[in-house]
Protein backbone atom coordinates (compact mmCIF):
# COMPACT_ATOMS: atom_id res chain seq x y z
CA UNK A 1 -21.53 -1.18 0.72
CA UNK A 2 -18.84 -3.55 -0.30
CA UNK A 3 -15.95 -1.44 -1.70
CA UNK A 4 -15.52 -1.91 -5.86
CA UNK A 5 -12.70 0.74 -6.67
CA UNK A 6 -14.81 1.73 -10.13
CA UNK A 7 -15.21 5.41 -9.59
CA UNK A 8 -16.00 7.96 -12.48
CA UNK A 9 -15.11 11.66 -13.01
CA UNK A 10 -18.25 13.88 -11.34
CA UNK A 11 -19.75 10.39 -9.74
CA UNK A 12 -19.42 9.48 -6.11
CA UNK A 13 -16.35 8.81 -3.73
CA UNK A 14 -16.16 4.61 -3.13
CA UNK A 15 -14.71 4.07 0.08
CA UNK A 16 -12.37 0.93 1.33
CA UNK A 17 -12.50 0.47 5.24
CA UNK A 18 -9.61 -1.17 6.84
CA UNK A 19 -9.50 -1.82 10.79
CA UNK A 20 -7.15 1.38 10.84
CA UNK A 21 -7.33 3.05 7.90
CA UNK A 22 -10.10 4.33 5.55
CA UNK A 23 -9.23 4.75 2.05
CA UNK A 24 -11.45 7.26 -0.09
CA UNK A 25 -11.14 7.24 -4.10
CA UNK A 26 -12.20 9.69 -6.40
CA UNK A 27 -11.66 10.49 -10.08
CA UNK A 28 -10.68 13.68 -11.24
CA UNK A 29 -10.17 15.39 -14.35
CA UNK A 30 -10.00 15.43 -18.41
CA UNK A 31 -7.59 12.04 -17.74
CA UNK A 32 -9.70 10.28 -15.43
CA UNK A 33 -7.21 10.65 -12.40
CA UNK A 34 -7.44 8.78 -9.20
CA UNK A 35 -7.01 10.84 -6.09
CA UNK A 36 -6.57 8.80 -2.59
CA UNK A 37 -7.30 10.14 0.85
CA UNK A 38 -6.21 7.97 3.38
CA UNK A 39 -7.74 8.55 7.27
CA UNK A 40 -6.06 7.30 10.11
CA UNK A 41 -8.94 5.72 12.14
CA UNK A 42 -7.26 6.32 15.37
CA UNK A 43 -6.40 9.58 15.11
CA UNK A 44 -8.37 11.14 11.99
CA UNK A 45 -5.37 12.16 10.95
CA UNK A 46 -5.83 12.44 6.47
CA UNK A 47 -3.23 12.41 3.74
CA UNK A 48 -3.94 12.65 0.02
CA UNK A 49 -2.17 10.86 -2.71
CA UNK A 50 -1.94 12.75 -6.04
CA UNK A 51 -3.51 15.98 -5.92
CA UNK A 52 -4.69 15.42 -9.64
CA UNK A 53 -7.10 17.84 -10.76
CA UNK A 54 -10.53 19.74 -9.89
CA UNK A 55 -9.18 21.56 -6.25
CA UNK A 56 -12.71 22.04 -5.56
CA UNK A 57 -13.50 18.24 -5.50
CA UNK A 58 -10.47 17.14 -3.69
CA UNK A 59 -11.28 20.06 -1.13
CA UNK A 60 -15.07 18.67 -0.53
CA UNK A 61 -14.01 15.38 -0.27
CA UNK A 62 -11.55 15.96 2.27
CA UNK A 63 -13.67 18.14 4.31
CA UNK A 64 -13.36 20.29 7.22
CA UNK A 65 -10.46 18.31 9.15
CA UNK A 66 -7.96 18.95 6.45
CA UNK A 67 -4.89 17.05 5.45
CA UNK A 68 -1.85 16.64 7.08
CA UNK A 69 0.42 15.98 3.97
CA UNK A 70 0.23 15.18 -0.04
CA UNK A 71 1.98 12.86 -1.81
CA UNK A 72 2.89 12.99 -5.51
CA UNK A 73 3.43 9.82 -6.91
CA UNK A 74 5.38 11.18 -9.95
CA UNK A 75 6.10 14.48 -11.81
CA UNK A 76 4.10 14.19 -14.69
CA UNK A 77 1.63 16.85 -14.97
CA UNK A 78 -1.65 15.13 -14.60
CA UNK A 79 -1.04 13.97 -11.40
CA UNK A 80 -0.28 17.60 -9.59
CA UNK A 81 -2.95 19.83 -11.43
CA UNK A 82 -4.57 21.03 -8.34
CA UNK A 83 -1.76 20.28 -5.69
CA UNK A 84 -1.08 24.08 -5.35
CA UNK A 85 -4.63 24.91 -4.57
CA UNK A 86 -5.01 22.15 -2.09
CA UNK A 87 -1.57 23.09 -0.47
CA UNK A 88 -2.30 26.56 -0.30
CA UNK A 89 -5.91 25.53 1.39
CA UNK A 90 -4.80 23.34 3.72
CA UNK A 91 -1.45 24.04 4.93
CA UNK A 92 -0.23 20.48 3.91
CA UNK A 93 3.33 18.98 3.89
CA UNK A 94 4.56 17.84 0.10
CA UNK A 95 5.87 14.58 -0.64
CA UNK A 96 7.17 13.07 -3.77
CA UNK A 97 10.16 11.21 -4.96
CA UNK A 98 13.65 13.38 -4.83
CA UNK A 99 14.16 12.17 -8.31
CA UNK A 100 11.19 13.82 -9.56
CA UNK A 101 10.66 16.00 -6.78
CA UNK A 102 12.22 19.38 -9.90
CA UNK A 103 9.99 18.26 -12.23
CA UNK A 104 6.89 19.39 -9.83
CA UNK A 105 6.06 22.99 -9.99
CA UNK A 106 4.98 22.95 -6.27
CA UNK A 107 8.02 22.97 -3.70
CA UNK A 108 8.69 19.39 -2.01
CA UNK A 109 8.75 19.63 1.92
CA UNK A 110 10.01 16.02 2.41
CA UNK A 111 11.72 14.16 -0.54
CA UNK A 112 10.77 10.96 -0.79
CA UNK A 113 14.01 7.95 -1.36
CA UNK A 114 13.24 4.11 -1.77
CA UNK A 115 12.11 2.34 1.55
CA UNK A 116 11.25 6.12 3.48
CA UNK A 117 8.21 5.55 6.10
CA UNK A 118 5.21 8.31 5.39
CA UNK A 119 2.75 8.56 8.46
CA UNK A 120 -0.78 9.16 8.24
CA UNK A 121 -1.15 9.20 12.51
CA UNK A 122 -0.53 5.93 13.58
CA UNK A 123 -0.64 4.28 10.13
CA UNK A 124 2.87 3.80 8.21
CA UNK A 125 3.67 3.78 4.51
CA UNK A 126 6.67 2.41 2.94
CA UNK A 127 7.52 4.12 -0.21
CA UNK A 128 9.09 2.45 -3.32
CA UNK A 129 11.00 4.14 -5.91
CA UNK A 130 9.66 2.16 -9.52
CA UNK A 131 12.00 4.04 -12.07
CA UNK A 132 11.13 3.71 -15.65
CA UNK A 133 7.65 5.97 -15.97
CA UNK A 134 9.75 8.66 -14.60
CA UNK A 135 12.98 8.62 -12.65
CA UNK A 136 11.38 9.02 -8.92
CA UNK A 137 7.97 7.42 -9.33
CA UNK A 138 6.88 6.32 -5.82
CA UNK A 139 4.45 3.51 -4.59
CA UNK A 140 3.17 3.61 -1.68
CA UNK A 141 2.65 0.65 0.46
CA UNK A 142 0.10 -0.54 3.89
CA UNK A 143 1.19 -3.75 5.16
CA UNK A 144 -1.97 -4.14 7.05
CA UNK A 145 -1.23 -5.63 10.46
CA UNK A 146 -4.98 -7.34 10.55
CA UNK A 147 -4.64 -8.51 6.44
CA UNK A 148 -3.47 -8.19 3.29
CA UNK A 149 -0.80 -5.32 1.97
CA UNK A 150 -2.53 -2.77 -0.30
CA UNK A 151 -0.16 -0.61 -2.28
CA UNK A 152 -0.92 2.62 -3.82
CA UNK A 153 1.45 2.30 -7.79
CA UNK A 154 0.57 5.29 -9.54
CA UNK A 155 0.85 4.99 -12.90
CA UNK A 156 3.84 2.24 -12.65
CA UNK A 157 1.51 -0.79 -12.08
CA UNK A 158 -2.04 -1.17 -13.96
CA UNK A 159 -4.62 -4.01 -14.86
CA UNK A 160 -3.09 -5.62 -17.80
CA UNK A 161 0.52 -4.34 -17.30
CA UNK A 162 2.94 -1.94 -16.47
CA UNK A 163 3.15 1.93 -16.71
CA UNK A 164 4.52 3.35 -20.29
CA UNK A 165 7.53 3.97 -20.82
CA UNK A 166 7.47 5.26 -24.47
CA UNK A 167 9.09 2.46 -26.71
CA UNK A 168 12.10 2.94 -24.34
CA UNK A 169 13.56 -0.80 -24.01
CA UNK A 170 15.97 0.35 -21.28
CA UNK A 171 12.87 2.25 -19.42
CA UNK A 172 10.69 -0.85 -19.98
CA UNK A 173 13.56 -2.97 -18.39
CA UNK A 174 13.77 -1.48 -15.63
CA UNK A 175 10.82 -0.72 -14.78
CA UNK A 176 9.33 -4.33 -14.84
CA UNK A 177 12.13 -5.17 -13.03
CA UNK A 178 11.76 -2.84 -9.92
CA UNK A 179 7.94 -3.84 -10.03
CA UNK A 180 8.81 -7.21 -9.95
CA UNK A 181 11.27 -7.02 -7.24
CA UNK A 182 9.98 -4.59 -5.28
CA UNK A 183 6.17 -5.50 -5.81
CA UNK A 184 5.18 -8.59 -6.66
CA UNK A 185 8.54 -10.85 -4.98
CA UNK A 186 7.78 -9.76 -1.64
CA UNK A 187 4.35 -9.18 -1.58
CA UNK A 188 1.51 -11.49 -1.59
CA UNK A 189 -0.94 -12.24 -4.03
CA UNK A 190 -4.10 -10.69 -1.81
CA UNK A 191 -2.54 -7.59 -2.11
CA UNK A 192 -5.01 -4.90 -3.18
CA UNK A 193 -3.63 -2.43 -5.93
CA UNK A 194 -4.78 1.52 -6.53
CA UNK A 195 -3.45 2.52 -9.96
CA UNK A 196 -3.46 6.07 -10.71
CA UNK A 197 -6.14 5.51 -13.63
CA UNK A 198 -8.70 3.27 -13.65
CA UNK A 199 -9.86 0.10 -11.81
CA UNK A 200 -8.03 -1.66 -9.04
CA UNK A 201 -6.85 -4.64 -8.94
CA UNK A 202 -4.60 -7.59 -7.64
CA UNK A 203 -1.49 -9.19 -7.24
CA UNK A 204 -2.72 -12.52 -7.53
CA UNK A 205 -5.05 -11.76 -10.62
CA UNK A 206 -1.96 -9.71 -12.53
CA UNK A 207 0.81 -12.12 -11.34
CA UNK A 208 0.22 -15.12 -14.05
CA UNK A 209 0.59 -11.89 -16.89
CA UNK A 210 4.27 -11.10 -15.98
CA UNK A 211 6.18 -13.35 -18.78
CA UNK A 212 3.41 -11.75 -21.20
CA UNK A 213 4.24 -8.37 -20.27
CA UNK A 214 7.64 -8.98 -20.54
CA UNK A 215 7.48 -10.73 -24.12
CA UNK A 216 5.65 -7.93 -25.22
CA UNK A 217 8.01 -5.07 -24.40
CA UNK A 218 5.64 -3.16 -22.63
């Protein structure tokens, strides 16, 4: 099956397989959270990205070889709903940015600062610090040695713009300016995107939308 990224809360799992690295998204709770679990194909070696919600699902769906770590894209409280349960289940490691790292009610085991390397076995990810949803919002990104980049944004990048950042001029200013810098001006337009809500997307199809997004303030 040719991967899609449209899951729904209570559906199935759609998985993207890379030469590497498999990529498994679910939804999860009352906000329609996306959960990643990454698998390093070499060593089967797992990491999850945003324990959202619904333990019980994140727990079936990464099965009986557990995780090594978590990562928590950013404090806000949708996004770490069931991290306790799936730390205290699996023994994981806790990642998320040191900015935000008080504002999660879980301990951090490794904070997170801009440029950091996270390993899933063999597989590196180079986290970027996107300030303006919150202070230490990470992405996450795979520069794929056999294609494109694909880059995990939480809730800073979406289809159709940037995260919110509440009427805050100064938030929305910086934010669009660490995505643009730190996103789209070194990364190609192939690259695959994994929002923290909703559909993926692209670089290349959200690229032509930046002077909008910018006009509009948000």
């Amino acid at each position: 099956m040719t991967y899609s990224g449209r899951v729904t809360v209570g559906g199935p799992a759609d998985v993207h397989e890379l030469k590497d690295l498999m990529i498994t998204k679910v939804a999860v709770g009352p906000m329609d959270n996306n959960a990643y679990l990454l698998r390093c194909r070499a060593t089967d070696e797992q990491l999850l990205i945003d324990a959202a919600n619904d333990a019980e699902a994140l727990l079936g769906t990464i099965g009986d070889d557990g995780i090594a770590s978590v990562v928590t894209t950013h404090r806000h409280g949708d996004h770490w709903q069931a991290l306790a349960e799936v730390v205290a289940a699996t023994g994981a490691r806790t990642h998320a940015g040191r900015e935000d790292a008080e504002g999660i009610p879980v301990p951090t085991d490794v904070p997170v600062d801009d440029g950091d390397i996270i390993r899933v076995g063999r597989v590196e990810l180079t986290a970027r610090r996107l300030v303006g949803h919150t202070p230490g919002s990470i992405a996450l990104v795979y520069d794929d040695p056999h294609g494109h980049p694909h880059v995990f944004t939480g809730d800073c990048l979406f289809p159709g713009g940037v995260g919110n950042t509440h009427k805050d001029p100064k938030a929305f200013a910086r934010l669009i300016h660490d995505v643009e810098t730190k996103i789209f001006d070194v990364l190609p337009d192939e690259t695959w995107v994994y929002p923290g809500h909703g559909d993926d997307t692209t670089l290349g199809a959200e690229r032509p939308h930046l002077p909008e997004w910018r006009a509009r303030g948000w």
